[in-house]
Protein backbone atom coordinates (compact mmCIF):
# COMPACT_ATOMS: atom_id res chain seq x y z
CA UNK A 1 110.10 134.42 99.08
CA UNK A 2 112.60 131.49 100.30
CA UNK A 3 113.10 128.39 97.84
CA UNK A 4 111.25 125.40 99.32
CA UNK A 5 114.45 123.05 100.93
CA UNK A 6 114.97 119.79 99.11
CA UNK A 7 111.70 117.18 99.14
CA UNK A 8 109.25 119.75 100.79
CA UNK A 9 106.69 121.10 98.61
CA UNK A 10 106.93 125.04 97.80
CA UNK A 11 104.98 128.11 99.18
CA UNK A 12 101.47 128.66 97.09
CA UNK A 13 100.19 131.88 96.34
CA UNK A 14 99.91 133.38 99.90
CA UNK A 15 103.63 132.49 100.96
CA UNK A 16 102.45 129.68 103.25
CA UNK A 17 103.80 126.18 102.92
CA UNK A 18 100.71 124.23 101.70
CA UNK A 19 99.47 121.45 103.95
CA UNK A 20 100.98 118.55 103.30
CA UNK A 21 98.28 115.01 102.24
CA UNK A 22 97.98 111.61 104.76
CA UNK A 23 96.19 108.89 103.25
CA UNK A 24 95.86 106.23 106.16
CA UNK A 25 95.43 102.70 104.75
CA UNK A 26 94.02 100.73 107.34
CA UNK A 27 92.40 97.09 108.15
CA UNK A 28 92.98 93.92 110.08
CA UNK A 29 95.88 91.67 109.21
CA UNK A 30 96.36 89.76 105.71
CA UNK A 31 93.65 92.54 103.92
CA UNK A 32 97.11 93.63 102.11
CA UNK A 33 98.28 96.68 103.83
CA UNK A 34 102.31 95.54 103.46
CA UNK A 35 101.44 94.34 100.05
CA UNK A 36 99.84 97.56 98.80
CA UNK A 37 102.73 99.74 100.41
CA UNK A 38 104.91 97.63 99.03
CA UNK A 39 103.27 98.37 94.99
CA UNK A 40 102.96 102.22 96.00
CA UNK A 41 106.14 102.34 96.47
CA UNK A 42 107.20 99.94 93.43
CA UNK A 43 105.29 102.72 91.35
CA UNK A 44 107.34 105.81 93.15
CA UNK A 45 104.57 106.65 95.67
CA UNK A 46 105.61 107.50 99.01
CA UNK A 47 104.13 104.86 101.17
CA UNK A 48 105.33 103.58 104.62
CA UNK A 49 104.38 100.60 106.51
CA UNK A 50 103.96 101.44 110.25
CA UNK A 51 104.53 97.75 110.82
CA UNK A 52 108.55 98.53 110.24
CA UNK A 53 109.87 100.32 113.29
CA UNK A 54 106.45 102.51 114.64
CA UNK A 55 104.32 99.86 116.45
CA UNK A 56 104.42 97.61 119.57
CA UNK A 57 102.82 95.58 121.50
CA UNK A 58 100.81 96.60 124.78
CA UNK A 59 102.58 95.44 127.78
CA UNK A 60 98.44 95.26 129.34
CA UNK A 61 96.84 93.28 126.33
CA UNK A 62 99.26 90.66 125.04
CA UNK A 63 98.97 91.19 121.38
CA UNK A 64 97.31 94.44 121.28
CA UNK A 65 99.24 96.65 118.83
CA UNK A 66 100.34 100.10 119.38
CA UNK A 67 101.97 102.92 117.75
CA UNK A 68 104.80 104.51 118.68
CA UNK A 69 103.41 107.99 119.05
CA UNK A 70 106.94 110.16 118.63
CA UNK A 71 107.67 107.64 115.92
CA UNK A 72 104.32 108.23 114.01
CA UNK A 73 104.36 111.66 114.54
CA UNK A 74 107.93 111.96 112.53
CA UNK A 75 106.62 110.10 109.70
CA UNK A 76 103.15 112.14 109.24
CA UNK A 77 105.83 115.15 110.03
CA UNK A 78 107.84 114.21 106.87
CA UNK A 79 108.12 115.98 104.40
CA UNK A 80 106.47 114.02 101.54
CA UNK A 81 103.56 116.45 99.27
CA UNK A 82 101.45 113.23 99.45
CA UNK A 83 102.34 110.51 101.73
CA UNK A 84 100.31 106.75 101.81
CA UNK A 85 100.42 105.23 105.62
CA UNK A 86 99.31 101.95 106.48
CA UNK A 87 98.52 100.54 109.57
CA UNK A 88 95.84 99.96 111.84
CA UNK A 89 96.62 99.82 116.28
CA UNK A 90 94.40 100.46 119.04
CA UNK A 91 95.78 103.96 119.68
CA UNK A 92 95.78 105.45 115.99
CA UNK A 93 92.79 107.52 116.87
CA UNK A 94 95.25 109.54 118.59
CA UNK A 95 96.33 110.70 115.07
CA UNK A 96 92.93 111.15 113.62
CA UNK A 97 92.99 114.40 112.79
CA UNK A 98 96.24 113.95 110.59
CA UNK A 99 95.17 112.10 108.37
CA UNK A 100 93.12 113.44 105.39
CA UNK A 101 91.68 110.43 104.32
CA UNK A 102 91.12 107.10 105.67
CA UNK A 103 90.67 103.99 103.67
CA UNK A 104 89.54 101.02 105.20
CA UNK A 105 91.26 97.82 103.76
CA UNK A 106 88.76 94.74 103.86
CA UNK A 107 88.60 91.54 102.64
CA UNK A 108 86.12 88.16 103.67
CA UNK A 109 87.32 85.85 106.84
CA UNK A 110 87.92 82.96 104.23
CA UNK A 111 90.50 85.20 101.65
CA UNK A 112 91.46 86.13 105.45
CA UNK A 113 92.44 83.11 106.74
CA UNK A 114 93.80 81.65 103.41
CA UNK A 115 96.08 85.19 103.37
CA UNK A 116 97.89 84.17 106.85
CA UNK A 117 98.11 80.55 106.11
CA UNK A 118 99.49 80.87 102.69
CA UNK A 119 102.06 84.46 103.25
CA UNK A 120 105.53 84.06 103.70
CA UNK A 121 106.22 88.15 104.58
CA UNK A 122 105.04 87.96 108.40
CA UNK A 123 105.20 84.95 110.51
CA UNK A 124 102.22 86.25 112.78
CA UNK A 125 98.58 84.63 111.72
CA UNK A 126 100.45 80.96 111.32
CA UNK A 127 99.01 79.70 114.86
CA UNK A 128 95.33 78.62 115.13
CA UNK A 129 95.30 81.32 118.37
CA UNK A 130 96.72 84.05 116.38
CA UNK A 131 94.04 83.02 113.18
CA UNK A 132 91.45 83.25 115.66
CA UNK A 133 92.88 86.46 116.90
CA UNK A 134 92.63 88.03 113.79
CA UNK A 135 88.86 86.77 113.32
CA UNK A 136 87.86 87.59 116.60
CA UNK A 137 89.30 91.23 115.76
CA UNK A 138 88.25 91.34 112.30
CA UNK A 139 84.63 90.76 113.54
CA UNK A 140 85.19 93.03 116.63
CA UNK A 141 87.10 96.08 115.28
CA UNK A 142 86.44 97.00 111.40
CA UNK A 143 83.07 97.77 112.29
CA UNK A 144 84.76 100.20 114.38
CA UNK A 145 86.84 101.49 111.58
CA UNK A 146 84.38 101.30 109.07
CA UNK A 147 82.31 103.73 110.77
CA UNK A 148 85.62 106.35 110.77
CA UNK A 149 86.95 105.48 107.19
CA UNK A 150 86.17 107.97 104.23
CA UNK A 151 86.11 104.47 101.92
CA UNK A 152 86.11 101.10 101.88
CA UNK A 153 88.23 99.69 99.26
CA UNK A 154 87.54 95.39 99.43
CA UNK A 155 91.01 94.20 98.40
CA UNK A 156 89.46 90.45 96.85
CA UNK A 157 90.48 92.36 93.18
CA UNK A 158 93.69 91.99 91.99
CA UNK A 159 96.45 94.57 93.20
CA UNK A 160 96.24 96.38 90.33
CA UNK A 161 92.58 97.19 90.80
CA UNK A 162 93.32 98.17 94.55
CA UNK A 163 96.32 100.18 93.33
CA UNK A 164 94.07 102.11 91.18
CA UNK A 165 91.33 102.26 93.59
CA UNK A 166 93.68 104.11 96.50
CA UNK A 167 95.10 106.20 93.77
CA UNK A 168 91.56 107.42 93.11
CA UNK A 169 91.22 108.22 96.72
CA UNK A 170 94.13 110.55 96.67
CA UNK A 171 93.34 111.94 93.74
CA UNK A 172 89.99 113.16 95.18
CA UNK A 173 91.40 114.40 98.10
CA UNK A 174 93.74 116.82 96.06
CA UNK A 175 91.44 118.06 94.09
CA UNK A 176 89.01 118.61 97.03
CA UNK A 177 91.50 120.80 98.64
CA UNK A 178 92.01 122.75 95.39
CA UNK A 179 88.53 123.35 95.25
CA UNK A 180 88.85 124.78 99.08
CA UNK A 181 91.79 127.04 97.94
């Protein structure tokens, strides 16, 4: 049996590298995706923000996001055991399938719009357009994602109860595969 190489997870029983856990954190702008990475990662969670280097925008829809499919396809590649992505674009349901639980981030239009008026981490959400955007959207396209997440966590609690929260949905999700084993 070969070692496992450095950060990949070993061989189980059977000799076959086990498969490998995606969490997708997901949800409109200012519901804390950046923020909760951000903690994950504080706490020595592997966590990535797809906002840094794997999105952009549409050249059809001005300000429609999009991932950068060779981009996000190295990152859910990785070689992380369990590995926390956030971000939410109108093509992720290209990467459905990889991920083995979604969790839809939510939060009210009012903690929404007081979120992009009062952040200084991201300029966008600043304009009354791009506030409007992000209602129009939030109103248009969670549904949408509600009805594909596995959860909905509403991130109103403090960051601490949301850590815990999306810690509890990994947590299931390992021990559901154990139990498949």
């Amino acid at each position: 049996m070969t070692e496992p190489t450095q950060g990949q997870p070993g061989p189980d029983r059977t000799g076959l590298r086990p498969r490998r856990l995606r969490i997708l954190l997901t949800g409109m702008s200012a519901v804390g995706k950046s923020t909760l990475v951000h903690r994950l990662r504080e706490l020595g969670r592997e966590a990535v923000d797809l906002d840094d280097g794997c999105t952009t925008e549409s050249i059809g829809l001005p300000g429609e996001v999009l991932w950068l499919e060779d981009r996000v396809r190295e990152v859910l590649d990785g070689p992380q055991e369990l590995l926390f992505i956030a971000g939410c674009a109108s093509n992720q349901g290209v990467f459905r399938d990889d991920f083995d639980r979604t969790v839809l981030l939510s939060a009210p239009p009012d903690v929404i719009r007081q979120r992009l008026r009062e952040r200084d981490t991201n300029p966008f959400g600043k304009t009354p357009e791009q506030e409007a955007t992000v209602l129009a959207d939030q109103a248009e396209v969670e549904p949408l994602l509600r009805q594909i997440a596995d959860q909905e966590i509403v991130t109103t609690g403090s960051l601490e109860e949301v850590v815990a929260q999306v810690l509890a949905v990994s947590d299931a999700a390992r021990e559901s595969r154990a139990a498949h084993v």
